[in-house]
N, C-alpha and C. Protein backbone atom coordinates (compact mmCIF):
# COMPACT_ATOMS: atom_id res chain seq x y z
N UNK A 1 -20.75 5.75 2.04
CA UNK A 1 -20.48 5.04 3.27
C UNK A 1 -20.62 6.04 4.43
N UNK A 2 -21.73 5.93 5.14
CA UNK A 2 -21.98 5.96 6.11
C UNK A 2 -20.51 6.21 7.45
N UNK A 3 -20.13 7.37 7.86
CA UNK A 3 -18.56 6.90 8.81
C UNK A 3 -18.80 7.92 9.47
N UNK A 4 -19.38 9.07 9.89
CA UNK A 4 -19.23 10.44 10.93
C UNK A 4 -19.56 10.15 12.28
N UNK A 5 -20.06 8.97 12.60
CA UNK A 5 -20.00 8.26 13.65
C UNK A 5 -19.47 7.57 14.25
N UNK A 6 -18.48 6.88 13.62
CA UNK A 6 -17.57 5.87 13.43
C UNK A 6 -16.63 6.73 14.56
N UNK A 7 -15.54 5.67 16.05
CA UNK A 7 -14.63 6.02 16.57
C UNK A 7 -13.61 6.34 15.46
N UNK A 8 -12.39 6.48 15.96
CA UNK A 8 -11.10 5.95 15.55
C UNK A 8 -10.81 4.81 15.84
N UNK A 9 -11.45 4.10 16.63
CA UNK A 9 -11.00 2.76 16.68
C UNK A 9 -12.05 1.66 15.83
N UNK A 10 -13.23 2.07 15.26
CA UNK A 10 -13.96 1.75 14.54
C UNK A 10 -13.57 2.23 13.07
N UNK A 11 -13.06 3.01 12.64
CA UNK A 11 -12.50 3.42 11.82
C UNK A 11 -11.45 2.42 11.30
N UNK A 12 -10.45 2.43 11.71
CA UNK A 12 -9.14 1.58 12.05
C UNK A 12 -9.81 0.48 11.44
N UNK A 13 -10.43 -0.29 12.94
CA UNK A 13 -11.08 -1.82 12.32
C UNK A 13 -11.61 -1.96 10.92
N UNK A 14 -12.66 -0.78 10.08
CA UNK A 14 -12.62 -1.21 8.87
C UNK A 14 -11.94 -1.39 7.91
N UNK A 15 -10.92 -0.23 8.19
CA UNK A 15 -9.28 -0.15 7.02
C UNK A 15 -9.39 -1.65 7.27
N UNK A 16 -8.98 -2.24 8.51
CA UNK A 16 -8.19 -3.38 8.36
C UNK A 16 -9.01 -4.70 7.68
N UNK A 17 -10.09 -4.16 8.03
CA UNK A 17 -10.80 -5.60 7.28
C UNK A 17 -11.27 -5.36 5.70
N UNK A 18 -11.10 -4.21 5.66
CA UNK A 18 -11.16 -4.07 3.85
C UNK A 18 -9.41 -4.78 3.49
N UNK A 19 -8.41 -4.45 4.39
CA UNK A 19 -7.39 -5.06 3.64
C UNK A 19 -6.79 -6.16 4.30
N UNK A 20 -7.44 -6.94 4.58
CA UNK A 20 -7.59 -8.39 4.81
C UNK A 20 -8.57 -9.02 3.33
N UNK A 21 -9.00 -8.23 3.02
CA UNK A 21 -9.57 -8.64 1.77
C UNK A 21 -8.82 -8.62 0.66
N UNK A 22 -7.87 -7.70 0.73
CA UNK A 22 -7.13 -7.06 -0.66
C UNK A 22 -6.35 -8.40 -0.12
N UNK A 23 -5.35 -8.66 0.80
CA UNK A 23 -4.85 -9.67 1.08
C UNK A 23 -5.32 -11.08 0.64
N UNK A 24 -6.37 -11.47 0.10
CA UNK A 24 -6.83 -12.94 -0.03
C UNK A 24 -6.11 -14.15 -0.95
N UNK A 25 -5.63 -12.97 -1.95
CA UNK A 25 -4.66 -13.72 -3.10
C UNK A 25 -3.72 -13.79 -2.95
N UNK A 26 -3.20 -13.27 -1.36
CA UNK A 26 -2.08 -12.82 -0.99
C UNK A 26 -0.57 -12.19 -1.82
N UNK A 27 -1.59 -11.10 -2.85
CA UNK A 27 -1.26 -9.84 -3.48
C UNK A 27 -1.88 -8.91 -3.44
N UNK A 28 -1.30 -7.58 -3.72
CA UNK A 28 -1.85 -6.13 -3.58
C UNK A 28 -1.79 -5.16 -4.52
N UNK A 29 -2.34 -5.67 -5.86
CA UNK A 29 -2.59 -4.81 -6.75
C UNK A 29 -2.27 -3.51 -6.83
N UNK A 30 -1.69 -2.13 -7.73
CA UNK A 30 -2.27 -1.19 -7.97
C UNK A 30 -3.32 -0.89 -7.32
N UNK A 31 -4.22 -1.06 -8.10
CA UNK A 31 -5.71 -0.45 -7.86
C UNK A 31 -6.30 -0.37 -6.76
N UNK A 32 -5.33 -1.91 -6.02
CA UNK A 32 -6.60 -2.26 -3.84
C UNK A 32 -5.25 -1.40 -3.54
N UNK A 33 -4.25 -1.34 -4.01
CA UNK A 33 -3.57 -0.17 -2.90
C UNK A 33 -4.57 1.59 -3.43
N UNK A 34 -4.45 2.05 -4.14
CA UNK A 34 -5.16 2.97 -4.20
C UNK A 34 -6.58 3.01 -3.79
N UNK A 35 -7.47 1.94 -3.86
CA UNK A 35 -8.67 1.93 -2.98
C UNK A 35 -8.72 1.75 -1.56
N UNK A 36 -7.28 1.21 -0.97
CA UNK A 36 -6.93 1.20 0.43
C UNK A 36 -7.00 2.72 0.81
N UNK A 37 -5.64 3.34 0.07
CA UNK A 37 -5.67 4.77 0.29
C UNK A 37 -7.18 5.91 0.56
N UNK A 38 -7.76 5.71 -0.81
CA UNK A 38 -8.77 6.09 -0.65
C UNK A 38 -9.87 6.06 0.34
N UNK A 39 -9.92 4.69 0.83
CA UNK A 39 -10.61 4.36 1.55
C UNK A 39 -10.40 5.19 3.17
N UNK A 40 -8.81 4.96 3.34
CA UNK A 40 -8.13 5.52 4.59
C UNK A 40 -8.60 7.53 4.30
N UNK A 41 -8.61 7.79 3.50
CA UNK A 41 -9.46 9.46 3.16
C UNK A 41 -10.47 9.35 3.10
N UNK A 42 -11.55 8.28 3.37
CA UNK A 42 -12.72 8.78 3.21
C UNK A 42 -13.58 8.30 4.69
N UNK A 43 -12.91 7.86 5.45
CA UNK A 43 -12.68 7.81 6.71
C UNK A 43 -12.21 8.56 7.92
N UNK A 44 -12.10 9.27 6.83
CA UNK A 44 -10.77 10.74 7.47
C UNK A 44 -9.74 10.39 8.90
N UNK A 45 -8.87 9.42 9.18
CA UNK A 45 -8.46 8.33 9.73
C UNK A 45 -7.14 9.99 10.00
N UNK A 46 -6.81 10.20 11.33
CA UNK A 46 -5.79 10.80 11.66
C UNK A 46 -4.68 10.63 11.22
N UNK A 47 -4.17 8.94 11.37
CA UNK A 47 -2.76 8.18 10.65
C UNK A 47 -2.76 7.52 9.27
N UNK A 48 -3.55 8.46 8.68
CA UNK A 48 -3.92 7.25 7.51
C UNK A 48 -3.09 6.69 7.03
N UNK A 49 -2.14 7.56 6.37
CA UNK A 49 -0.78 7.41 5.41
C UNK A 49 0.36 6.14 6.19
N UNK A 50 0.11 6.40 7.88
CA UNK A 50 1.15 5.18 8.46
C UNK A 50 0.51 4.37 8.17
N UNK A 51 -1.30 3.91 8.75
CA UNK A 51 -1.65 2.82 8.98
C UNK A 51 -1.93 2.27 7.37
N UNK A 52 -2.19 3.03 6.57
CA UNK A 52 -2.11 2.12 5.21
C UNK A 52 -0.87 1.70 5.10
N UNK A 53 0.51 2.28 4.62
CA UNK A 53 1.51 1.96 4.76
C UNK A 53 2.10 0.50 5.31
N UNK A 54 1.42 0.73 6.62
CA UNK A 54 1.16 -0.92 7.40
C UNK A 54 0.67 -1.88 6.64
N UNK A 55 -0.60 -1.85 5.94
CA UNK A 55 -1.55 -2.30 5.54
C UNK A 55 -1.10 -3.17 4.40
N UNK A 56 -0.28 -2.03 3.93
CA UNK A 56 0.29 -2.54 2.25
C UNK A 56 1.04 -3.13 2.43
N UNK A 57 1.93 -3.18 3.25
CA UNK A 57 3.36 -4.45 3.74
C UNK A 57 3.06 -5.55 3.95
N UNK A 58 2.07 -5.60 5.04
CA UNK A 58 2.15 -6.88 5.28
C UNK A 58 0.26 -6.87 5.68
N UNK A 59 -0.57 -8.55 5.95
CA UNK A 59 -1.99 -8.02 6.33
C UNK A 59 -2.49 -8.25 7.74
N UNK A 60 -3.35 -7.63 8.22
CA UNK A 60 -3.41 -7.49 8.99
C UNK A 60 -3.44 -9.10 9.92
N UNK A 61 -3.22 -8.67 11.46
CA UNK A 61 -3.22 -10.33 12.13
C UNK A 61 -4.40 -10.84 12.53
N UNK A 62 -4.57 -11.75 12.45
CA UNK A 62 -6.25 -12.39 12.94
C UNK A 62 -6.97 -11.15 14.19
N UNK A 63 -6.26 -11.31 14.97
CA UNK A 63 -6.88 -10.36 15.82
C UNK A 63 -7.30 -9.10 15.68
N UNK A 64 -6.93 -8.74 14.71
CA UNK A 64 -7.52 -7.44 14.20
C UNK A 64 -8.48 -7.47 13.17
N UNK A 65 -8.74 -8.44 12.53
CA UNK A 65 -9.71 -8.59 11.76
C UNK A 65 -10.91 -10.33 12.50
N UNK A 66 -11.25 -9.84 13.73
CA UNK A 66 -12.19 -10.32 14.48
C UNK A 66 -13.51 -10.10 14.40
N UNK A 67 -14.22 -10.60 13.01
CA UNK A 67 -15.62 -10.66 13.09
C UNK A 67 -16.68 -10.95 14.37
N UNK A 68 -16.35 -10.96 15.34
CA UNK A 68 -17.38 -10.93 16.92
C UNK A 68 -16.73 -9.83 17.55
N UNK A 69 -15.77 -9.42 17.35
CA UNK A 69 -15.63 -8.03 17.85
C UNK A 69 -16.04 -6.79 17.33
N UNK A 70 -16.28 -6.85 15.94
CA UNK A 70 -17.35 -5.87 15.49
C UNK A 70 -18.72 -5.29 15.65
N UNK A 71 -18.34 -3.96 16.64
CA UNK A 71 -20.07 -3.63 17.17
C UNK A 71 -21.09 -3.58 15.98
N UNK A 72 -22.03 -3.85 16.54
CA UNK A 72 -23.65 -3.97 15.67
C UNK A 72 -23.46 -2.49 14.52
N UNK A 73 -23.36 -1.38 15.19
CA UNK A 73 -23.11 -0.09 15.01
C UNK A 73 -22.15 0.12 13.78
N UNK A 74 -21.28 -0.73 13.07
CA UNK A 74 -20.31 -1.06 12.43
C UNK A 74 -20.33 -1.94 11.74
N UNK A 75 -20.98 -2.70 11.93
CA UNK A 75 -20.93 -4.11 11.40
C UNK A 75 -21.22 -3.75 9.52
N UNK A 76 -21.97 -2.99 9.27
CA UNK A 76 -22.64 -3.03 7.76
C UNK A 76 -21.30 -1.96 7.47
N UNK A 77 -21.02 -1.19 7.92
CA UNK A 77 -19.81 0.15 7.19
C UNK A 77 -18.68 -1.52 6.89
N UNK A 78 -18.39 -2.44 7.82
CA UNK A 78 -17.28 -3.61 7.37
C UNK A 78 -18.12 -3.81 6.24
N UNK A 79 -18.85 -4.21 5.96
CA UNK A 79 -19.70 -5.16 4.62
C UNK A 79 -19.68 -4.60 3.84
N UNK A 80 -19.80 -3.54 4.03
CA UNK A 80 -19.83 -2.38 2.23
C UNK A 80 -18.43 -2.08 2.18
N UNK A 81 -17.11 -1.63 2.97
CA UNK A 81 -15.70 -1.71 2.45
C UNK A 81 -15.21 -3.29 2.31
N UNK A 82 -15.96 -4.82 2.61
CA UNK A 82 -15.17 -5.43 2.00
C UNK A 82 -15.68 -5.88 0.60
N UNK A 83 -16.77 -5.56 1.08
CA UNK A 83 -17.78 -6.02 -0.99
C UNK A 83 -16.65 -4.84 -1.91
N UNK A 84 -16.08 -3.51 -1.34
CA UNK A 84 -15.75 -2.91 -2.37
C UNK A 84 -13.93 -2.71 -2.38
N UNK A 85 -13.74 -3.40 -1.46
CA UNK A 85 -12.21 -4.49 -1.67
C UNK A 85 -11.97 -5.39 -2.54
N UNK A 86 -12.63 -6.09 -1.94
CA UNK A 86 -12.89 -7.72 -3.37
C UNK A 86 -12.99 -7.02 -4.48
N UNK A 87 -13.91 -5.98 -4.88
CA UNK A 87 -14.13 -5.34 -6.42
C UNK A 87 -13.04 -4.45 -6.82
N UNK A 88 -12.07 -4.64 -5.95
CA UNK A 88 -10.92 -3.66 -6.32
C UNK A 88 -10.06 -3.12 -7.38
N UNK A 89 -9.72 -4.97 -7.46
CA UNK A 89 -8.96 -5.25 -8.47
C UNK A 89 -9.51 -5.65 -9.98
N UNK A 90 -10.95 -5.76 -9.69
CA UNK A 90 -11.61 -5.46 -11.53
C UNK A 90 -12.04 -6.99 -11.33
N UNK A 91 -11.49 -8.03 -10.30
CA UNK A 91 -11.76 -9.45 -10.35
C UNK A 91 -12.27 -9.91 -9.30
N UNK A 92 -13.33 -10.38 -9.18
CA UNK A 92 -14.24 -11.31 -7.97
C UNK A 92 -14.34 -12.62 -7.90
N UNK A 93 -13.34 -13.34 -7.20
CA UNK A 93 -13.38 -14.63 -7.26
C UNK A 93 -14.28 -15.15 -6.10
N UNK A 94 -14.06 -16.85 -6.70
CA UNK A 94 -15.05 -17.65 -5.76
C UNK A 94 -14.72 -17.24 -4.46
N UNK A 95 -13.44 -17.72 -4.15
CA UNK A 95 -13.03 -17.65 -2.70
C UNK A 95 -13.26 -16.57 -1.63
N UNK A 96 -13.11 -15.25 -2.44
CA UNK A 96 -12.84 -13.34 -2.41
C UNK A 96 -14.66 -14.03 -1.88
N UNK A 97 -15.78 -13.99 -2.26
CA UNK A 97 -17.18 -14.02 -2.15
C UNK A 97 -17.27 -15.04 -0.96
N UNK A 98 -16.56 -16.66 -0.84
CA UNK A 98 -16.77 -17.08 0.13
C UNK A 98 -16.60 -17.10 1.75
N UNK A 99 -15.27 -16.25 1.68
CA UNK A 99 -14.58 -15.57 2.47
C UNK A 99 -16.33 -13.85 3.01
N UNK A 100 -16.29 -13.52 1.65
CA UNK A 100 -16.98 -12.76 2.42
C UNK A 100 -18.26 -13.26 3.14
N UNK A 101 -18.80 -14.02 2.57
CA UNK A 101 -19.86 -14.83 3.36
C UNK A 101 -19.75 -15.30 4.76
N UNK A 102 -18.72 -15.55 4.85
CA UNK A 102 -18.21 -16.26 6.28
C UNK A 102 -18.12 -14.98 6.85
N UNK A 103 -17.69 -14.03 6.59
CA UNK A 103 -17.76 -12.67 7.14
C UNK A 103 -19.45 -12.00 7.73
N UNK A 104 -20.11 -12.04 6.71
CA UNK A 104 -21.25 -11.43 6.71
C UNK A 104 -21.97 -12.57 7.82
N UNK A 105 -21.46 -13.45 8.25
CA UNK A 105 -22.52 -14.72 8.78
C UNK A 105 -21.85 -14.17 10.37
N UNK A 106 -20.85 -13.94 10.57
CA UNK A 106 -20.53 -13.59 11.80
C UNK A 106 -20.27 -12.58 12.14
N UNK A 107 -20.12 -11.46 11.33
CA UNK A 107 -20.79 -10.31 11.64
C UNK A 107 -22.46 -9.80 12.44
N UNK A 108 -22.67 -9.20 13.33
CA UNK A 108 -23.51 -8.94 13.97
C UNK A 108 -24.38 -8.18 12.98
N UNK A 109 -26.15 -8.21 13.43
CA UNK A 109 -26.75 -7.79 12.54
C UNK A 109 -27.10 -6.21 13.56
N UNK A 110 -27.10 -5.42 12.78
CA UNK A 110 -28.11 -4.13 12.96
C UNK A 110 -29.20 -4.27 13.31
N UNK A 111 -30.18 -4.03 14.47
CA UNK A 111 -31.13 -3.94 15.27
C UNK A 111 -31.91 -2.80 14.03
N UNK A 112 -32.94 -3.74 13.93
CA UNK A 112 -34.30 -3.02 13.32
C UNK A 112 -34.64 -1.37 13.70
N UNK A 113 -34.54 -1.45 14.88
CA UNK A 113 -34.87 -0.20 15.37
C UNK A 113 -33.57 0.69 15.67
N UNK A 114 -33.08 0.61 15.22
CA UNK A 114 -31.62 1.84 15.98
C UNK A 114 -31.50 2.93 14.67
C-alpha cells in the first residue's frame, strides 16, 4: 500500500474506513483488531495506538467515513484497506462485498494521467 504521500488527515480517513468495515457485523474480531493495529503501523499514523483504541470501541460516525469526501489521490489506498478489512476475519460475506461496492461506486476515480 501505497501511503508516503498520504496527509495525516488522509491517513486518519483510511484507518477509519477500513474500520467501518471491521464494524459491518457490528463485531470486532481478534484478527480485524490486529489488522486495525497493523494497519494504524503501516501508515505510520502519529496517534495510532489512541486513534485505534477509538476505533475498537466504538465505529466510526457517518461523517467520517464520507465516500465524496475522499480525494481522487486516496481514493484507491481506501479500496485496498477495505478489500483487506472485510478479509480480516478469514470471512467475506455478501453484505461485507455489497457494502464495498457501494463504496467503490462513490468513491472518486484516479485520473489516467496523474
Amino acid at each position: 500500500m501505497v501511503t508516503n504521500a498520504l496527509s495525516s488527515v488522509d491517513r486518519r480517513q483510511v484507518l477509519r474506513f477500513a474500520a467501518s468495515f471491521l464494524w459491518a457485523d457490528l463485531e470486532v474480531a481478534d484478527s480485524e483488531r490486529r489488522f486495525l493495529t497493523q494497519l494504524a503501523d503501516e501508515l505510520e499514523m502519529d496517534d495510532a495506538e489512541k486513534e485505534v483504541a477509538g476505533l475498537l470501541a466504538s465505529p466510526p460516525v457517518p461523517e467520517d467515513v464520507d465516500p465524496t469526501s475522499v480525494p481522487a489521490a486516496v481514493a484507491d489506498v481506501v479500496r485496498q484497506a477495505a478489500l483487506r478489512a472485510i478479509a480480516a476475519d478469514g470471512r467475506v460475506g455478501s453484505e461485507e462485498m455489497s457494502m464495498f461496492e457501494l463504496l467503490d461506486d462513490l468513491l472518486p476515480r484516479s485520473s489516467p494521467h496523474a
